[in-house]
Protein backbone atom coordinates (compact mmCIF):
# COMPACT_ATOMS: atom_id res chain seq x y z
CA UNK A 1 -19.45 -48.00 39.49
CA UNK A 2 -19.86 -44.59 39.88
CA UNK A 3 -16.73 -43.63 41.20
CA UNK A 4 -15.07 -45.84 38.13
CA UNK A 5 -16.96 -43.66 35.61
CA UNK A 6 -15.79 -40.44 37.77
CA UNK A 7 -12.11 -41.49 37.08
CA UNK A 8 -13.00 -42.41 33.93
CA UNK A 9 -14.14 -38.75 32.79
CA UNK A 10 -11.43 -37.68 34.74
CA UNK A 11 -8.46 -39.51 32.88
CA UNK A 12 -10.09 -38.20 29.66
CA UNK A 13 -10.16 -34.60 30.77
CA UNK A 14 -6.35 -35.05 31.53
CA UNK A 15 -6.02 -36.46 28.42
CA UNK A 16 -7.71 -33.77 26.50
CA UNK A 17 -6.08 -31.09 28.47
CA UNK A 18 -2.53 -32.39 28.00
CA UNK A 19 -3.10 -33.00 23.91
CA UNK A 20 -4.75 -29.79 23.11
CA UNK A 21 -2.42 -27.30 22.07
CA UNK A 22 -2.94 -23.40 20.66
CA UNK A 23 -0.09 -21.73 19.18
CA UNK A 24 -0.65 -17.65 17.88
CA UNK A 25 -0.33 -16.90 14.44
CA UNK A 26 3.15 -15.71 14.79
CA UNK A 27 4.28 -19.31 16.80
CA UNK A 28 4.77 -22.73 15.26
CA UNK A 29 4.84 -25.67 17.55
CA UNK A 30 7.97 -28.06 16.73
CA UNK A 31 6.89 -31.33 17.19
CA UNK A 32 8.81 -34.55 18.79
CA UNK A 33 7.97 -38.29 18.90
CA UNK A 34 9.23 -40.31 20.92
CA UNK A 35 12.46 -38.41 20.55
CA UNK A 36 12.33 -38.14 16.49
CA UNK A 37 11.09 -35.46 14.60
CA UNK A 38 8.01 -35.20 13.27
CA UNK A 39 7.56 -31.34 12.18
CA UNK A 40 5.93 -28.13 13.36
CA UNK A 41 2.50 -27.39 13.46
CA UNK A 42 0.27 -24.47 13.91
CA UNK A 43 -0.91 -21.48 13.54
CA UNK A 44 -4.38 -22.42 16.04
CA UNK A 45 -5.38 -25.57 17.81
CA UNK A 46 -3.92 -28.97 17.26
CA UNK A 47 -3.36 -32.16 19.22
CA UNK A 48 -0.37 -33.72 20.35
CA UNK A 49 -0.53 -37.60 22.12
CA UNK A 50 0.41 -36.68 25.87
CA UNK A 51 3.90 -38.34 27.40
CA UNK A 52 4.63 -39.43 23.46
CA UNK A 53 4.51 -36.20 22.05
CA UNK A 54 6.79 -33.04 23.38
CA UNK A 55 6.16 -29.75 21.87
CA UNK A 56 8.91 -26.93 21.59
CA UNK A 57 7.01 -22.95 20.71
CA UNK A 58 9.16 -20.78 18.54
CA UNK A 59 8.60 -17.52 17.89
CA UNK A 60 8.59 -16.26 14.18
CA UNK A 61 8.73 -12.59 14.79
CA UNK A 62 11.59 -10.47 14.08
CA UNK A 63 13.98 -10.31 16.79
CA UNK A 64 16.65 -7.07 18.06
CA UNK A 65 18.83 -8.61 19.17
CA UNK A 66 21.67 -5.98 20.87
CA UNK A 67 25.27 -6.84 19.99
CA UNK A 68 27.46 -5.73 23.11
CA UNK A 69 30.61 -3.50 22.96
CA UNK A 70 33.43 -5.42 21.40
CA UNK A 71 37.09 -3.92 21.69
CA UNK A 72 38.38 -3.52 18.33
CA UNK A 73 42.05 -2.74 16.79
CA UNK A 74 41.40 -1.13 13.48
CA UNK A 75 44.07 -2.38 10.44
CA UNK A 76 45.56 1.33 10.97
CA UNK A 77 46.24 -0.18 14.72
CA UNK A 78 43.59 2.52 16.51
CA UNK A 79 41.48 1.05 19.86
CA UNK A 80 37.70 1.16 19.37
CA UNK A 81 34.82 0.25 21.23
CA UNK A 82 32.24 -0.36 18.28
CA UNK A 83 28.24 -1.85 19.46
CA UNK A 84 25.63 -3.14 17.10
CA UNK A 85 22.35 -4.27 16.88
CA UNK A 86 20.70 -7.55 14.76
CA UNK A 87 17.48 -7.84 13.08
CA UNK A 88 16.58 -11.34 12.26
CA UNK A 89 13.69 -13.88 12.88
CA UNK A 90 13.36 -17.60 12.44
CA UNK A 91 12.25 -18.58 9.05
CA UNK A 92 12.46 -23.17 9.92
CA UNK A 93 11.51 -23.33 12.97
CA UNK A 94 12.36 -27.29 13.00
CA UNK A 95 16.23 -26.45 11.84
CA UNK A 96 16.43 -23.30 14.84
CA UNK A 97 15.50 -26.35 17.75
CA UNK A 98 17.56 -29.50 15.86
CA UNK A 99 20.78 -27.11 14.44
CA UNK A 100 21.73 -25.45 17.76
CA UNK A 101 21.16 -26.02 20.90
CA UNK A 102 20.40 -22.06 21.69
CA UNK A 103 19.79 -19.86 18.57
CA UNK A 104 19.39 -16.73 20.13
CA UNK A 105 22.98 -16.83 22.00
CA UNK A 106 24.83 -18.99 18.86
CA UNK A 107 23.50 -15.72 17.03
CA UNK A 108 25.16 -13.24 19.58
CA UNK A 109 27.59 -15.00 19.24
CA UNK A 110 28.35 -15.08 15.62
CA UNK A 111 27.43 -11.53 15.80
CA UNK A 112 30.34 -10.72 17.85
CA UNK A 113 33.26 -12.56 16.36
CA UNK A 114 31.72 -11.12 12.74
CA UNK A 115 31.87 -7.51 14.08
CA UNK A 116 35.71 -7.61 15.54
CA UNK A 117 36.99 -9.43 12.15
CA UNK A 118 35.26 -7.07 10.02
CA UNK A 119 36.31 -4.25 11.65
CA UNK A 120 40.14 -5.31 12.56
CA UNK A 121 40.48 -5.14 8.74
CA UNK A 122 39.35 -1.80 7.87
CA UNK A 123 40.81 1.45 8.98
CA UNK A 124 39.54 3.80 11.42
CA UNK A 125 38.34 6.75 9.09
CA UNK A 126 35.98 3.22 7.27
CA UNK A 127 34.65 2.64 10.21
CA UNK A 128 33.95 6.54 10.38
CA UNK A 129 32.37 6.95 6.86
CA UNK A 130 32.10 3.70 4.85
CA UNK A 131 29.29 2.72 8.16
CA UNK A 132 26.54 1.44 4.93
CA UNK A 133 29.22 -0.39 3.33
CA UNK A 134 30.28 -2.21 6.68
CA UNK A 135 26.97 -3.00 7.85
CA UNK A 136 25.57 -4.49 4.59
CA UNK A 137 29.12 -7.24 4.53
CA UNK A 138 27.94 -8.26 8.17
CA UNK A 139 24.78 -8.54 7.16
CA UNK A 140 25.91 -10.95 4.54
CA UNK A 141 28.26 -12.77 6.50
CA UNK A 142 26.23 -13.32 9.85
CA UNK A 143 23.05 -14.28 6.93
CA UNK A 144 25.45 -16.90 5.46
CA UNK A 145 26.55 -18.39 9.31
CA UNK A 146 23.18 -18.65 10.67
CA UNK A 147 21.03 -20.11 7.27
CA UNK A 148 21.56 -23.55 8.14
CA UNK A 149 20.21 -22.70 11.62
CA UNK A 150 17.23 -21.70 10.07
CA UNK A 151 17.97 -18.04 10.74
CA UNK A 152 17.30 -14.76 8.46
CA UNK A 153 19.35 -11.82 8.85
CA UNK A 154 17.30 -9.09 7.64
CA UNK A 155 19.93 -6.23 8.42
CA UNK A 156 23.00 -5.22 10.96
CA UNK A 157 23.59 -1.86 12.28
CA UNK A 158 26.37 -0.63 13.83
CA UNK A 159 25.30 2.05 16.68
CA UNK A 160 28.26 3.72 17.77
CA UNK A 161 31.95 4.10 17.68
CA UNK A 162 34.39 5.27 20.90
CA UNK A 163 37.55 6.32 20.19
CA UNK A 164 40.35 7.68 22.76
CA UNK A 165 40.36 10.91 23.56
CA UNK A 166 43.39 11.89 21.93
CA UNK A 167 42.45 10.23 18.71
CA UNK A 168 39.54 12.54 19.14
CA UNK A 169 41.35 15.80 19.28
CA UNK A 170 43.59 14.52 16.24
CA UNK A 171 40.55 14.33 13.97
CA UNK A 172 39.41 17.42 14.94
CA UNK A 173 43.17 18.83 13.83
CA UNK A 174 42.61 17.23 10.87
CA UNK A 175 39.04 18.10 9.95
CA UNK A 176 39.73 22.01 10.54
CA UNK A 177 43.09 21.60 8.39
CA UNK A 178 40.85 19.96 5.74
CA UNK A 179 38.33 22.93 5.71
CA UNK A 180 41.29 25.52 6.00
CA UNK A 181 42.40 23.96 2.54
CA UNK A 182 39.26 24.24 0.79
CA UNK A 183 39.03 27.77 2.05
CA UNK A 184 42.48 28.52 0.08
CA UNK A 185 41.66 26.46 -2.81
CA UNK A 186 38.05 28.47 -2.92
CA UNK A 187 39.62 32.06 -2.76
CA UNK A 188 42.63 31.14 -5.00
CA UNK A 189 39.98 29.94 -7.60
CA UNK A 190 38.15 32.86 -6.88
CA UNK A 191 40.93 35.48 -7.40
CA UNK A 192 41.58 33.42 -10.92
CA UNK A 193 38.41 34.34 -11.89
CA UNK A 194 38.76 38.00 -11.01
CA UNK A 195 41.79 38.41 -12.65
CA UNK A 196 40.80 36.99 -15.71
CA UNK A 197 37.84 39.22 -15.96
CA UNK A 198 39.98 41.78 -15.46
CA UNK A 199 42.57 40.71 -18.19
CA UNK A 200 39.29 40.91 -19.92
CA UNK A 201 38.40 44.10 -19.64
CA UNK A 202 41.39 45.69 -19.72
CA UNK A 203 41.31 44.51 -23.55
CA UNK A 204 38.69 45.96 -24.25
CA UNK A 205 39.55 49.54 -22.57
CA UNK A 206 42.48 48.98 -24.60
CA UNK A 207 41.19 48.45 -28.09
CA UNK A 208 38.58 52.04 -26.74
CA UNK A 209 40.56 54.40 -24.81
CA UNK A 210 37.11 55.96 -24.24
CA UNK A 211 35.54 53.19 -22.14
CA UNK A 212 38.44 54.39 -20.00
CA UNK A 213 37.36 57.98 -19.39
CA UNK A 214 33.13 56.70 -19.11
CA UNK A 215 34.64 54.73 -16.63
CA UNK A 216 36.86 57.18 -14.43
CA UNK A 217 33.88 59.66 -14.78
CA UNK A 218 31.75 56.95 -13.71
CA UNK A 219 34.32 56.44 -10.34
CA UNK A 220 33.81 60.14 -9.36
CA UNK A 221 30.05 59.72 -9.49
CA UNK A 222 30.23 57.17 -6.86
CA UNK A 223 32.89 58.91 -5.06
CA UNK A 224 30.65 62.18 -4.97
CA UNK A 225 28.06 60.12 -3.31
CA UNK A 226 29.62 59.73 -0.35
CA UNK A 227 29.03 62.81 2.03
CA UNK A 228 32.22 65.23 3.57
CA UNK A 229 33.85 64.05 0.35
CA UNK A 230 36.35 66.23 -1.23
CA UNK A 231 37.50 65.45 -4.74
CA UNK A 232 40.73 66.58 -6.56
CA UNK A 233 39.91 66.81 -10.26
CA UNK A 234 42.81 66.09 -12.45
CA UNK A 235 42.67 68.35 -15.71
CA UNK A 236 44.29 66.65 -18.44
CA UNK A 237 47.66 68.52 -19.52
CA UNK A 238 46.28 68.68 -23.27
CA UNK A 239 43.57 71.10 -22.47
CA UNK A 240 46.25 73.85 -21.15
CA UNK A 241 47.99 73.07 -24.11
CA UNK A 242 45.05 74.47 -26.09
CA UNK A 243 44.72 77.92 -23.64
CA UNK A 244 49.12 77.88 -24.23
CA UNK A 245 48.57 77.97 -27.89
CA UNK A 246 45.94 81.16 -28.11
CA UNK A 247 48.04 83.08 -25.82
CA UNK A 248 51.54 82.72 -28.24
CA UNK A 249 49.03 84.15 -30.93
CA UNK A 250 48.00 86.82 -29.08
């Protein structure tokens, strides 16, 4: 009798043991019966009928998940090694366990065949500078792909870009060549300007011969500033004409 009531206890303890189940607030425990859905439970403690009942965790956290480096030929027909990385978590955890048979890798995957098509049809100097632009169409893509897997796509990021080495060196040709032509187009705008303040005041000197003579006096002040300096005056020829004049009389 006793040892009946030991085995007893001890079938219920099993039993206990293999139906209690705890899943974290950031879990949900998918639920089957018999083979057939029956939905997900948690967050906390629930029970489950042992051998009927078979439980699969997910995880509802965001996931990073790290595209690998996918050879790319750009539409301008340049080789590029171009890596990402995916933010996304699972938002039904029921659809992530009955759509696919592995989220995580069906996700890679998507990821990786999105990231060469997107990229084979932009050109090189995109891929460069338009990086926002790019990563917000994977985004929507790889979102689109993976919703009836019960997947969110929160964002994409591409990380970085190789290029060959000569490809390299022609950029840098052409970024210096770029900044050489600003230079120009900054002093020829420049010496525009100058000239037509200058137009400018040679007007006005013109309309006031005066202004002319403040300003040469002006020039020999500065010039007299400077020390060792030796200036040669220029006398105007009408003031000898004046001293010419008062000698005839005389």
């Amino acid at each position: 009798m006793t040892i009946t009531i030991a085995a007893i206890v001890a079938l219920i303890v099993m039993f206990m043991f293999n139906a209690v189940r705890i899943v974290r607030e950031y879990e949900r425990g998918v639920i089957f019966r018999l083979g057939r859905l029956v939905g997900a439970k948690g967050p906390g403690l629930f029970l489950i009928i042992p051998v009927v009942d078979k439980m699969v965790k997910i995880s509802l956290r965001t996931i990073v998940l790290d595209v690998p480096p996918q050879e790319v030929i750009t539409k301008d027909n340049v080789t590029t090694s171009v890596n990402a990385v995916l933010f996304f978590r699972v938002v039904d955890p029921c659809a992530s366990v009955v759509e696919v048979e592995d989220y995580l890798e069906a996700t890679r995957q998507i990821a990786m065949t999105t990231l060469r098509s997107i990229l084979g049809g932009v050109e090189l100097d995109q891929v460069l500078g338009e990086r926002e632009r790019i990563n917000t169409q994977l985004q929507g893509i790889i979102d689109e792909q993976t919703d009836p897997w019960g997947i969110k796509v929160k964002s994409v990021e591409i990380k970085d870009v190789k290029i060959p080495g000569d490809m390299q060196r022609a950029i840098a040709r052409q970024a210096e060549a770029e900044r050489e032509r600003r230079a120009k187009i900054i002093n020829a705008e420049g010496e525009l300007q100058a000239a037509g303040k200058l137009s400018e005041a040679a007007g006005i000197i013109q309309q006031n011969p005066a202004a002319l003579q403040l300003r040469y006096l002006q020039s020999l002040v500065d010039i007299s500033a400077e020390n060792a300096s030796t200036i040669v005056f220029p006398v105007p020829i009408d003031l000898f004409k004046i001293f010419q004049k008062k000698g005839d009389n005389t």
